[in-house]
C-alpha atoms as a PDB file:
ATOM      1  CA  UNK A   1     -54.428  28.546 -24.709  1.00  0.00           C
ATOM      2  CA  UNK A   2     -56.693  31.262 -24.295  1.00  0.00           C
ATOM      3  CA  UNK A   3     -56.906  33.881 -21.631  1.00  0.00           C
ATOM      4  CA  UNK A   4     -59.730  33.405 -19.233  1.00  0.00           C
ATOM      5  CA  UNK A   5     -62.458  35.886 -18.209  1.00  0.00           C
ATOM      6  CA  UNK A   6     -60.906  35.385 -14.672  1.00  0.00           C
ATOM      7  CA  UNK A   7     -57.706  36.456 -15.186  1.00  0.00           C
ATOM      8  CA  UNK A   8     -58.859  39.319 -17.535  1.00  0.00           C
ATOM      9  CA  UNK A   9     -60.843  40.892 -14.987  1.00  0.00           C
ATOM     10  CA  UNK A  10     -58.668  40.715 -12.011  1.00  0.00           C
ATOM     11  CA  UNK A  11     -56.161  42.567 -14.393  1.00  0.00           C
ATOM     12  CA  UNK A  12     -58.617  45.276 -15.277  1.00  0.00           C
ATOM     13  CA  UNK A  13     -58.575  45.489 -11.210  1.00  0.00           C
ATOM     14  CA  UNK A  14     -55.659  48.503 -11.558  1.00  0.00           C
ATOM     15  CA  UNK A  15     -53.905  48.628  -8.100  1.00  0.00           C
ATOM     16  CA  UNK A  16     -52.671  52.402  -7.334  1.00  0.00           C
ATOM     17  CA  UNK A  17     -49.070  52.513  -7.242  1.00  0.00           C
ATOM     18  CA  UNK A  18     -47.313  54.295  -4.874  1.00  0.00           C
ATOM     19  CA  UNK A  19     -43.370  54.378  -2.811  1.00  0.00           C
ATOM     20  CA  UNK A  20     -41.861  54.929   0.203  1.00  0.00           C
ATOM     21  CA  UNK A  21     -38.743  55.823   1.368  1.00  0.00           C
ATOM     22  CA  UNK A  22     -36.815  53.286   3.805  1.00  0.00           C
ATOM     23  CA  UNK A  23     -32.846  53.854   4.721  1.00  0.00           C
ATOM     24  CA  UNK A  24     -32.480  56.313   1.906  1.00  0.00           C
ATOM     25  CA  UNK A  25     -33.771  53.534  -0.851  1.00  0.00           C
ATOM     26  CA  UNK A  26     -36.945  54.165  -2.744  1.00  0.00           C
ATOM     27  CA  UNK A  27     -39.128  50.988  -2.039  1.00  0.00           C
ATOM     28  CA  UNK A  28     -42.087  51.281  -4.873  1.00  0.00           C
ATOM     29  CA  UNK A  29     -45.149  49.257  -4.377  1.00  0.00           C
ATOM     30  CA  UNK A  30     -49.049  48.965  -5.411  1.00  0.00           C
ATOM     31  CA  UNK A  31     -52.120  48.435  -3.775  1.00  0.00           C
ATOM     32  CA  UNK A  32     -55.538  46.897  -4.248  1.00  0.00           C
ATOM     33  CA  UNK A  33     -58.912  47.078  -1.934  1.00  0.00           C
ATOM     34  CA  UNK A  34     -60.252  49.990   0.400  1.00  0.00           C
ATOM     35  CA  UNK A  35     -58.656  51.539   3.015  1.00  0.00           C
ATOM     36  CA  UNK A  36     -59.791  50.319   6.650  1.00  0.00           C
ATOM     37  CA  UNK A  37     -60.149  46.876   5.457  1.00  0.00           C
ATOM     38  CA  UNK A  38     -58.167  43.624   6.724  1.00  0.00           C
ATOM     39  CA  UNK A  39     -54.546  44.108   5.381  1.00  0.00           C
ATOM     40  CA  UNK A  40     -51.974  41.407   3.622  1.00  0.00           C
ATOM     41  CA  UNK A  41     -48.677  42.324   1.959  1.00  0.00           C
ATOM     42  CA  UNK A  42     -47.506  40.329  -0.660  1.00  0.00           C
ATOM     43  CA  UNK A  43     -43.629  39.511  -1.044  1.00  0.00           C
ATOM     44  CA  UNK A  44     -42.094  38.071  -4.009  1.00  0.00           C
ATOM     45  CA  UNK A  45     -39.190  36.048  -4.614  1.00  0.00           C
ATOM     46  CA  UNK A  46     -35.315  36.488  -6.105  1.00  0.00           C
ATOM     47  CA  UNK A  47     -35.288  38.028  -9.051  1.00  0.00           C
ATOM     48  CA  UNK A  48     -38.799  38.556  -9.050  1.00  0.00           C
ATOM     49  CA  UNK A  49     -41.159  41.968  -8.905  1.00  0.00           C
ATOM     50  CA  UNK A  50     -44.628  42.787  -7.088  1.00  0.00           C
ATOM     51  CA  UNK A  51     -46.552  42.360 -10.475  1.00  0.00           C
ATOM     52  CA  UNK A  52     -46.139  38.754 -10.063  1.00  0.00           C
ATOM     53  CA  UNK A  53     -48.779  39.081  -7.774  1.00  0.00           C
ATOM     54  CA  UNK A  54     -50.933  41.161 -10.058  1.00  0.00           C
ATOM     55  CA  UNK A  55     -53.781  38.646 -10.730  1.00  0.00           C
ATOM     56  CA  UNK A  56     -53.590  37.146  -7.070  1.00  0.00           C
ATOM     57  CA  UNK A  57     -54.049  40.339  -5.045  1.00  0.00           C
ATOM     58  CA  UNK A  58     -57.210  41.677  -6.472  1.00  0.00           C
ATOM     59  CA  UNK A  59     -58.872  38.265  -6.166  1.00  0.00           C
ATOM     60  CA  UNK A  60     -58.085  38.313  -2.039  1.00  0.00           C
ATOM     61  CA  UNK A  61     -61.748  40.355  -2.256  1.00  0.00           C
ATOM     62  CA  UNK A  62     -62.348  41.945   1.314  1.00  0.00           C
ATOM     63  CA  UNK A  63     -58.520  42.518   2.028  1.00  0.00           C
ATOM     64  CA  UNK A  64     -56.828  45.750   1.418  1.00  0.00           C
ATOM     65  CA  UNK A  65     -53.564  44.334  -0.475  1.00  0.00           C
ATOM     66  CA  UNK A  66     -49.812  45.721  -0.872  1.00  0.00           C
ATOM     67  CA  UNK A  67     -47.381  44.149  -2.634  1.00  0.00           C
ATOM     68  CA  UNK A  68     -43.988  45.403  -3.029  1.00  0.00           C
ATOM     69  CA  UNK A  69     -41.111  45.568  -5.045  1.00  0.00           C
ATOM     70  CA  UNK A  70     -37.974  44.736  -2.654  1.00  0.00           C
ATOM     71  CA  UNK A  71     -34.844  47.102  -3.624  1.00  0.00           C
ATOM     72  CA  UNK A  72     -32.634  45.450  -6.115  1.00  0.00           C
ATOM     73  CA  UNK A  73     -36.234  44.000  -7.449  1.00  0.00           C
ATOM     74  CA  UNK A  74     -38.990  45.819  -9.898  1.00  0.00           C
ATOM     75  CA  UNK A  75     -38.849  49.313  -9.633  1.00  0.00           C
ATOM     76  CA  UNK A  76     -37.367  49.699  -6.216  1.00  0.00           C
ATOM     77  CA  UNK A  77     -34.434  51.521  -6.079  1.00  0.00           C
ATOM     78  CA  UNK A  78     -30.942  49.772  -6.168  1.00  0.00           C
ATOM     79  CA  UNK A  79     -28.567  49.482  -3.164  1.00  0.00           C
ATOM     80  CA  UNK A  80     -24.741  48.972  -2.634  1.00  0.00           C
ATOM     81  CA  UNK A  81     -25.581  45.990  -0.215  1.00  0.00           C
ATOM     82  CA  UNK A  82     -28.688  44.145   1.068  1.00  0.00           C
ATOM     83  CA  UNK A  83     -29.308  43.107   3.895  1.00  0.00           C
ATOM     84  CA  UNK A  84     -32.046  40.665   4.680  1.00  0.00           C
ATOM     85  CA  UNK A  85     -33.352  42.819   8.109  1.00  0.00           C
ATOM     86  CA  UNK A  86     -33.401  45.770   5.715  1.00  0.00           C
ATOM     87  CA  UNK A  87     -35.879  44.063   3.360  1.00  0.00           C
ATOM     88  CA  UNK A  88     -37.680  43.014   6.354  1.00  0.00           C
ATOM     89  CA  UNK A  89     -38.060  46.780   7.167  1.00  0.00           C
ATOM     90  CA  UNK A  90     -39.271  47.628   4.070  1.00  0.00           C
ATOM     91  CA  UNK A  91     -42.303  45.292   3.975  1.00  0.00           C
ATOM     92  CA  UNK A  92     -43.068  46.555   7.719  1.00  0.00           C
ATOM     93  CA  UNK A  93     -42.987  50.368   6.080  1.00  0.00           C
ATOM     94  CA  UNK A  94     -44.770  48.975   3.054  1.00  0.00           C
ATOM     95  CA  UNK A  95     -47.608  47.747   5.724  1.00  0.00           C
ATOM     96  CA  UNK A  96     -47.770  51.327   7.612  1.00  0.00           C
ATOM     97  CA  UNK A  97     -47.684  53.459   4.229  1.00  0.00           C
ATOM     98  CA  UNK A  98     -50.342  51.135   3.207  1.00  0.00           C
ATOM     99  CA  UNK A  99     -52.263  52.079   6.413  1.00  0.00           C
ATOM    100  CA  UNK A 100     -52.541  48.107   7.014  1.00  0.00           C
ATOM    101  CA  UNK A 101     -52.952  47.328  10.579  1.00  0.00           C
ATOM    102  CA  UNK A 102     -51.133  44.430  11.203  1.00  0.00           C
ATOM    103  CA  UNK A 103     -51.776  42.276   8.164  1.00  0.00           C
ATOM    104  CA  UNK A 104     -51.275  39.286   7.547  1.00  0.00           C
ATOM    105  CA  UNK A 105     -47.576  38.756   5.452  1.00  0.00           C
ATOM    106  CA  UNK A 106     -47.483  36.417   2.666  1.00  0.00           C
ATOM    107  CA  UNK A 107     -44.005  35.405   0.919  1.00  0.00           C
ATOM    108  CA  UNK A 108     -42.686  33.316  -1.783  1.00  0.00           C
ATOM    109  CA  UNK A 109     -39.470  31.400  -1.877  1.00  0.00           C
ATOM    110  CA  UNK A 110     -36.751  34.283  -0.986  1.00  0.00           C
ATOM    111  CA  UNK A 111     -39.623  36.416  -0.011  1.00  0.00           C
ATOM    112  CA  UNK A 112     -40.787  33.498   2.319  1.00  0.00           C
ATOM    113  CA  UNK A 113     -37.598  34.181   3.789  1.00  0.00           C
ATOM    114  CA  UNK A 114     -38.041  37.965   4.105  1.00  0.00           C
ATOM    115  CA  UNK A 115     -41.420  37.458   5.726  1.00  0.00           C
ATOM    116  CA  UNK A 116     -39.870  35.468   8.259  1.00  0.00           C
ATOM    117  CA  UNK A 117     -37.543  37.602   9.166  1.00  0.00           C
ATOM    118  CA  UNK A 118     -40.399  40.290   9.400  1.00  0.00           C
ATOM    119  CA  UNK A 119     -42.096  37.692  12.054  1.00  0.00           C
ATOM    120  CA  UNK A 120     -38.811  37.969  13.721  1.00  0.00           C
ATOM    121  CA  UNK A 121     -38.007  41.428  14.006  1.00  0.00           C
ATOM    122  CA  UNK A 122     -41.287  42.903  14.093  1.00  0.00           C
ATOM    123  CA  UNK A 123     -44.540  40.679  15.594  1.00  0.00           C
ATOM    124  CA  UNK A 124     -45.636  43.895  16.807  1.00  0.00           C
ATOM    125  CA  UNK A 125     -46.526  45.049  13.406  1.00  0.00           C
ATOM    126  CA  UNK A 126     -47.622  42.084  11.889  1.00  0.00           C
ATOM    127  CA  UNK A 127     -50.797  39.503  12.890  1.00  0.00           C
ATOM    128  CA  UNK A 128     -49.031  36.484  10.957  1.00  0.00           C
ATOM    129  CA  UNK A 129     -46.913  34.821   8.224  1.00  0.00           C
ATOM    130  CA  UNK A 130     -47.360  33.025   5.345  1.00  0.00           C
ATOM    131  CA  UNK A 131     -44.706  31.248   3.642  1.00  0.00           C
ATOM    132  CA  UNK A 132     -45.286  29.523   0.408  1.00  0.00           C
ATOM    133  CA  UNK A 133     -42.611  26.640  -1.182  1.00  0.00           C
ATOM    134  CA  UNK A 134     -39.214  28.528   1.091  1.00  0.00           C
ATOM    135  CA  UNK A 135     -37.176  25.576   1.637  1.00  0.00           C
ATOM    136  CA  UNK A 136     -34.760  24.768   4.758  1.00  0.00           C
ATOM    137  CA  UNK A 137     -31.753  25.307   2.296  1.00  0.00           C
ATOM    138  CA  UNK A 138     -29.001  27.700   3.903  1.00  0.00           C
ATOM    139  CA  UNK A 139     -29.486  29.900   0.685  1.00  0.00           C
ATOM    140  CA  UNK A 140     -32.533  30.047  -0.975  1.00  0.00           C
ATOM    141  CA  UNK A 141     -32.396  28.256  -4.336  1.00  0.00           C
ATOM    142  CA  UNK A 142     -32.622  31.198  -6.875  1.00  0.00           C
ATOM    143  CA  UNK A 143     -30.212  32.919  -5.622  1.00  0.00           C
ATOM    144  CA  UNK A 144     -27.997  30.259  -5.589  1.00  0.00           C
ATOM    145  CA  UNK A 145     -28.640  29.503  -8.790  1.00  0.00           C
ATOM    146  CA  UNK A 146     -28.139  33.359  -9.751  1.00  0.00           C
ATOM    147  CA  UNK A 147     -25.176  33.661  -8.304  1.00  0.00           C
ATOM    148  CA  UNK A 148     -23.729  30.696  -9.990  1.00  0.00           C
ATOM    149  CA  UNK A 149     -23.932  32.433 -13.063  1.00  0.00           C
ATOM    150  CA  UNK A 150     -23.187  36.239 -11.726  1.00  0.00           C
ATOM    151  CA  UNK A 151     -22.821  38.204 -14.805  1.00  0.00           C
ATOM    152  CA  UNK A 152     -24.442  41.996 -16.056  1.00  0.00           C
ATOM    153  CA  UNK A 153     -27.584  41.449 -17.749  1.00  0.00           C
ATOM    154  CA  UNK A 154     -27.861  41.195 -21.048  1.00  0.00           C
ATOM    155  CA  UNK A 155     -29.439  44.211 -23.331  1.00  0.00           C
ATOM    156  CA  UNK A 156     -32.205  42.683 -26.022  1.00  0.00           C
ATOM    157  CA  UNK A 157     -32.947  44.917 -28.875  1.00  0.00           C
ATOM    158  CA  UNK A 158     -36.670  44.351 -28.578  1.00  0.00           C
ATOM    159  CA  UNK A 159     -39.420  43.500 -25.550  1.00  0.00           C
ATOM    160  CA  UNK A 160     -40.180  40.315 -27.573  1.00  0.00           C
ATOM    161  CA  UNK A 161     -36.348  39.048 -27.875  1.00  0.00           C
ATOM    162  CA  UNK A 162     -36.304  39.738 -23.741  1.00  0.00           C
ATOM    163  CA  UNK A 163     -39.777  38.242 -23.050  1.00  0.00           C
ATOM    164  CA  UNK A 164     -38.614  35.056 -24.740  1.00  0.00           C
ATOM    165  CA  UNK A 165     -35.657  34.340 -22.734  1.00  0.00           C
ATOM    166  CA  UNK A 166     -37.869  34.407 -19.855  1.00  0.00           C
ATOM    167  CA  UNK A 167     -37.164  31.773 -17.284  1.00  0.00           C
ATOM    168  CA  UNK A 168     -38.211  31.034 -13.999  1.00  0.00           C
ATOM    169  CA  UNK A 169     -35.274  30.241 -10.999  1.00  0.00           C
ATOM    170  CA  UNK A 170     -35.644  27.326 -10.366  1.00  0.00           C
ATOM    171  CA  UNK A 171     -36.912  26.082 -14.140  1.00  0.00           C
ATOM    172  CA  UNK A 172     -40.444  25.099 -14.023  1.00  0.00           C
ATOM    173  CA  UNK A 173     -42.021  22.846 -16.640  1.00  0.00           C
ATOM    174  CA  UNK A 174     -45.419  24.451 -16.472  1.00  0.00           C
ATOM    175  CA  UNK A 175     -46.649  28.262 -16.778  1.00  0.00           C
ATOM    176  CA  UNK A 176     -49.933  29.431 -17.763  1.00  0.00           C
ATOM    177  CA  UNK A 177     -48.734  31.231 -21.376  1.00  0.00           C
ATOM    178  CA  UNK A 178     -51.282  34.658 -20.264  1.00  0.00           C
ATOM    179  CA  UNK A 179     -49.399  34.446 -16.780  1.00  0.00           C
ATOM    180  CA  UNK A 180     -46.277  33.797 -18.368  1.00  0.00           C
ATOM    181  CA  UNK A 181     -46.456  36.978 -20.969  1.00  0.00           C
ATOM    182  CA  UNK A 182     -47.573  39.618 -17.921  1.00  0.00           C
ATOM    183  CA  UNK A 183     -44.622  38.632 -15.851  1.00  0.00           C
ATOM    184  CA  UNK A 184     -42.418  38.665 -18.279  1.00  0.00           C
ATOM    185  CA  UNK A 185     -43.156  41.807 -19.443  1.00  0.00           C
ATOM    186  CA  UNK A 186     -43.375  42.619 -15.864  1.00  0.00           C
ATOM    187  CA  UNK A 187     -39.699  42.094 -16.025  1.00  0.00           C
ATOM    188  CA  UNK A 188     -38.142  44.489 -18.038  1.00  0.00           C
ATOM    189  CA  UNK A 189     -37.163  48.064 -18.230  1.00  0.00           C
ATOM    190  CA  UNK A 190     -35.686  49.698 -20.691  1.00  0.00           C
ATOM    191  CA  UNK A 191     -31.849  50.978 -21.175  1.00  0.00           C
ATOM    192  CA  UNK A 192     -29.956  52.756 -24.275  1.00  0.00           C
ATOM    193  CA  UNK A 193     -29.902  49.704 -26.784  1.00  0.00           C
ATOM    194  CA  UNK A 194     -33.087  47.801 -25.723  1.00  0.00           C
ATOM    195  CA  UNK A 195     -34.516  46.080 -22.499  1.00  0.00           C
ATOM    196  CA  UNK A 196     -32.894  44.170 -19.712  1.00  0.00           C
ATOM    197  CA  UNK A 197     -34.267  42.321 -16.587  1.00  0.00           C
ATOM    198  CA  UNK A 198     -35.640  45.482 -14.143  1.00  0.00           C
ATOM    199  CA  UNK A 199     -33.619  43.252 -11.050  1.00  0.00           C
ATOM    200  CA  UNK A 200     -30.005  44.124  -9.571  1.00  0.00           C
ATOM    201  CA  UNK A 201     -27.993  41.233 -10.593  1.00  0.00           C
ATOM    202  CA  UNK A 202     -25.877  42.429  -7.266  1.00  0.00           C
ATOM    203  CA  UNK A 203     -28.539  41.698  -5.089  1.00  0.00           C
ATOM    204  CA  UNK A 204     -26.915  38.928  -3.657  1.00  0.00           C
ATOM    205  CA  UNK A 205     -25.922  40.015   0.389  1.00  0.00           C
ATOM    206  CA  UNK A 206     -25.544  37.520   3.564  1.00  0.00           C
ATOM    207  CA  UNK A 207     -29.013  36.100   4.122  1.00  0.00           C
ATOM    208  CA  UNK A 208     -30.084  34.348   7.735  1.00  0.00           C
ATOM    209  CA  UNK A 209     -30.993  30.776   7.541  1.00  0.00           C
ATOM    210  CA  UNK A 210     -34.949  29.876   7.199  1.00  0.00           C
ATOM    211  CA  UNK A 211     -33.978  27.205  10.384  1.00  0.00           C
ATOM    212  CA  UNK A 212     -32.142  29.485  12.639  1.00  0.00           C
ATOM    213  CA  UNK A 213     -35.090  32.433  12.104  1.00  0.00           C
ATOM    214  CA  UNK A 214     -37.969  29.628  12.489  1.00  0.00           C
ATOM    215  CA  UNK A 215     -37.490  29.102  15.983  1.00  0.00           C
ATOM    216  CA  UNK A 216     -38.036  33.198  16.946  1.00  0.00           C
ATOM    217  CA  UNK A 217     -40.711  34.017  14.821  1.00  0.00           C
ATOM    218  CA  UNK A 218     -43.528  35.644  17.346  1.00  0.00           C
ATOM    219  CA  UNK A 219     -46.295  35.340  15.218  1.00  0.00           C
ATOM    220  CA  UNK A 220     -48.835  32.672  14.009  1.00  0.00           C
ATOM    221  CA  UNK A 221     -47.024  30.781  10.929  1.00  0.00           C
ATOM    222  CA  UNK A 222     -48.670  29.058   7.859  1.00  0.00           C
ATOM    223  CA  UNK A 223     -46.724  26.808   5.314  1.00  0.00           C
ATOM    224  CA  UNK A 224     -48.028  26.245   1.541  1.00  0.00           C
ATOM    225  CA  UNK A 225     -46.130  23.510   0.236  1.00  0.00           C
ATOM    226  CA  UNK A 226     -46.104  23.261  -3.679  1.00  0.00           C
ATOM    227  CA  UNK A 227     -46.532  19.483  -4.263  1.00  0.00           C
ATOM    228  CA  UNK A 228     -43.968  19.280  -7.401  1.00  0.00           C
ATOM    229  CA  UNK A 229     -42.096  22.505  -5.175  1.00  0.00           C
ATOM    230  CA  UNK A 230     -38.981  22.711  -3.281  1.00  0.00           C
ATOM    231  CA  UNK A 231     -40.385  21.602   0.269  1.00  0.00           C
ATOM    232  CA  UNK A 232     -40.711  17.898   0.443  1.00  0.00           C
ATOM    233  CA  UNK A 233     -43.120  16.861   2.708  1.00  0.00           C
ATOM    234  CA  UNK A 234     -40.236  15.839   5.226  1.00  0.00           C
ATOM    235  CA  UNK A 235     -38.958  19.074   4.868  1.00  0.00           C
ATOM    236  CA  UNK A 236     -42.434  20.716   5.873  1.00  0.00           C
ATOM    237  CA  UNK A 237     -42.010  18.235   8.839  1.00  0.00           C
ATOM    238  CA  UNK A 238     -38.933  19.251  10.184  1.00  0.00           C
ATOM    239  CA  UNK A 239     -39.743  22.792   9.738  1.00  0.00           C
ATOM    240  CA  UNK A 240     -42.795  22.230  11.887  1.00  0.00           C
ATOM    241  CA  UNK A 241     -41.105  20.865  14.715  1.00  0.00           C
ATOM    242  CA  UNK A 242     -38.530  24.516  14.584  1.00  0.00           C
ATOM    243  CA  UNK A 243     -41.451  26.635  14.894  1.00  0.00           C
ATOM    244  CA  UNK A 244     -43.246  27.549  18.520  1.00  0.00           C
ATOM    245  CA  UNK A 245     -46.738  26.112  18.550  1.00  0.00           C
ATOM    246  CA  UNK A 246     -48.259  24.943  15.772  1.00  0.00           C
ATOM    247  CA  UNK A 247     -47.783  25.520  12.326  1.00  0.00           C
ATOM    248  CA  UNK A 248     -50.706  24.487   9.745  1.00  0.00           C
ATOM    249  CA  UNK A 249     -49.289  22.677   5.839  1.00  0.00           C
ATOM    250  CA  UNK A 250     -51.417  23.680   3.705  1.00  0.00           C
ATOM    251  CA  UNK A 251     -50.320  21.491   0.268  1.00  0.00           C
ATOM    252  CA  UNK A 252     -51.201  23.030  -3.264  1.00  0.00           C
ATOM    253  CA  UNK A 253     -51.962  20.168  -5.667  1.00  0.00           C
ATOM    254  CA  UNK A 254     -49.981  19.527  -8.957  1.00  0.00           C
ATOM    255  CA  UNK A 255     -48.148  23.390  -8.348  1.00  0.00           C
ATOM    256  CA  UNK A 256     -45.015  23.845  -9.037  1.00  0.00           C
ATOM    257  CA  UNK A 257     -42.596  25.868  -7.301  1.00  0.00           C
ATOM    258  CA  UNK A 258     -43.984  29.459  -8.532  1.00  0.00           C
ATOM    259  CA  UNK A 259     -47.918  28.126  -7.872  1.00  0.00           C
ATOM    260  CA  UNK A 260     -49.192  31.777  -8.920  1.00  0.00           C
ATOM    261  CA  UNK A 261     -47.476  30.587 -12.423  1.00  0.00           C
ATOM    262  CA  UNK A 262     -48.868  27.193 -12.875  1.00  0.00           C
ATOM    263  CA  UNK A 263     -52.049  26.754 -10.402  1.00  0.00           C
ATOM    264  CA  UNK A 264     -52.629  30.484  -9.525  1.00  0.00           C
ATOM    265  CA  UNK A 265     -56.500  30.135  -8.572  1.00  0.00           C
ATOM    266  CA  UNK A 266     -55.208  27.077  -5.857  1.00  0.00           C
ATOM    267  CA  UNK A 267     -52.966  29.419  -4.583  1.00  0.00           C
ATOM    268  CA  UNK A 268     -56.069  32.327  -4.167  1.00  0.00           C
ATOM    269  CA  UNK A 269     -58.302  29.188  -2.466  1.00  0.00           C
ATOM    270  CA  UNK A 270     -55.679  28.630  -0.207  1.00  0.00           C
ATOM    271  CA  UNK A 271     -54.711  32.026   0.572  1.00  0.00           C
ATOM    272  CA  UNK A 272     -58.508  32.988   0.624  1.00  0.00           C
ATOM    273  CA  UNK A 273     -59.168  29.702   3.586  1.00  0.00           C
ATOM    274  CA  UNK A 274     -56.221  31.003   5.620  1.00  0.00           C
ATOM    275  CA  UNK A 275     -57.530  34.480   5.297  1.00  0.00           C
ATOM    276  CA  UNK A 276     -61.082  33.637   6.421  1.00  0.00           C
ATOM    277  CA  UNK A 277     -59.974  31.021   9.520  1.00  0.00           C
ATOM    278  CA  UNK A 278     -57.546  33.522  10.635  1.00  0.00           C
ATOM    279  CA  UNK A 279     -54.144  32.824  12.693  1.00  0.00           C
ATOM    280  CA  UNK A 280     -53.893  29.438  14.168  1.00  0.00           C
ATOM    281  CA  UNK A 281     -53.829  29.257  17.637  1.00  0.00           C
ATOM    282  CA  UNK A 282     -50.145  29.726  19.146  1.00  0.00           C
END
């Protein structure tokens, strides 16, 4: 398959890369757009990195964008433990290094979860969520399935061996080969005898449960449910009847659970609509 002009171009778009320090951890993230203009932070999911978003985040044109790299993930710094409210403060630090007045906070899967918890603990700082395929699960599904099979990563003697053991959590029948190949690359880092997966495979840590944080989130809350995802459209349902006021379902056609993987210019329309209609009314 070849690589599109589109996806070419928003990858020429080279985000500056910067870090911050939250709680002694070094929380490294990049950013795209000018400074003063309407700001969204970008949160990825277990196991993941912030250059999953690296061909979404330039095309949100008109939006100053930050996505980050939570610690244990990317090129964050490691921790002994994690802690879910922790992650939550380092997207709201991400946000003020950023110089993003309260922007709008977009997460996937785990990071769907983090986001909430950042509509929990700090509406102040924050003008609303958006959560894309995090299911009602008490754990979210990657790392269940990650820590299932808990084990030190395994050292590849060459970026190609790693790149083609790539696999998405849960598996996914359907990913763009261009998108595929930057993520995956994305991935790595090196170490003496070849390349591993950049992630903590300790990351695990007690998480809060999407239902018990839906109820207290203080902000304006948007759902984009992947329609071969993880949130059945009963699912979506019942989580709109935890949240206060409404809650918009936005439903991505034909994606699968990681949409910027499979349908990744549906998830920019989307993204781009809520953007432009702003928070729903509460």
């Amino acid at each position: 398959m070849p690589t599109p002009t589109w996806f070419t171009q928003a990858l020429a778009v080279a985000p500056e890369h910067r870090d911050v320090v939250v709680a002694g951890a070094r929380v490294a993230y990049r950013v795209w757009g000018p400074a003063g203009a309407p700001g969204v932070v970008l949160v990825h999911g277990g196991a993941a990195h912030s250059g999953w978003w690296d061909h979404v985040g330039p095309l949100l044109t008109g939006h100053r964008v930050a996505a980050l790299d939570l610690t244990g993930h990317g090129a964050s710094d490691r921790r002994t433990e994690y802690d879910p409210l922790l992650w939550a403060r380092e997207v709201a630090a991400v946000a003020a290094a950023a110089e993003l007045e309260r922007p709008v906070v977009v997460g996937h899967s785990m990071g769907g979860w983090v986001s909430v918890t950042v509509g929990v603990e700090h509406p102040a700082e924050v003008s609303s969520i958006v959560v894309i395929d995090s299911p009602l699960n008490d754990q979210p599904p990657d790392e269940e399935r990650l820590r299932q099979r808990r084990r030190p990563h395994r050292v590849y003697p060459t970026v190609a061996d790693a790149m083609g053991r790539f696999r998405t959590l849960p598996p996914q029948e359907v990913l763009l080969p261009y998108v595929r190949e930057h993520v995956a690359r994305g991935s790595l880092r090196a170490v003496e005898g070849g390349w591993t997966w950049a992630f903590d495979p300790d990351f695990f840590g007690t998480r809060l449960r999407l239902r018990d944080l839906l109820p207290g989130v203080a902000v304006p809350l948007t759902l984009l449910r992947c329609e071969h995802g993880l949130v059945s459209a009963g699912m979506a349902a019942e989580m709109t009847g935890l949240v206060r006021g409404p809650m918009p379902v936005v439903e991505l056609p034909d994606a699968g659970h990681h949409p910027m993987l499979d349908q990744p210019l549906a998830l920019v329309a989307a993204l781009r609509t809520v953007l432009a209609l702003g928070a729903p009314a509460r």
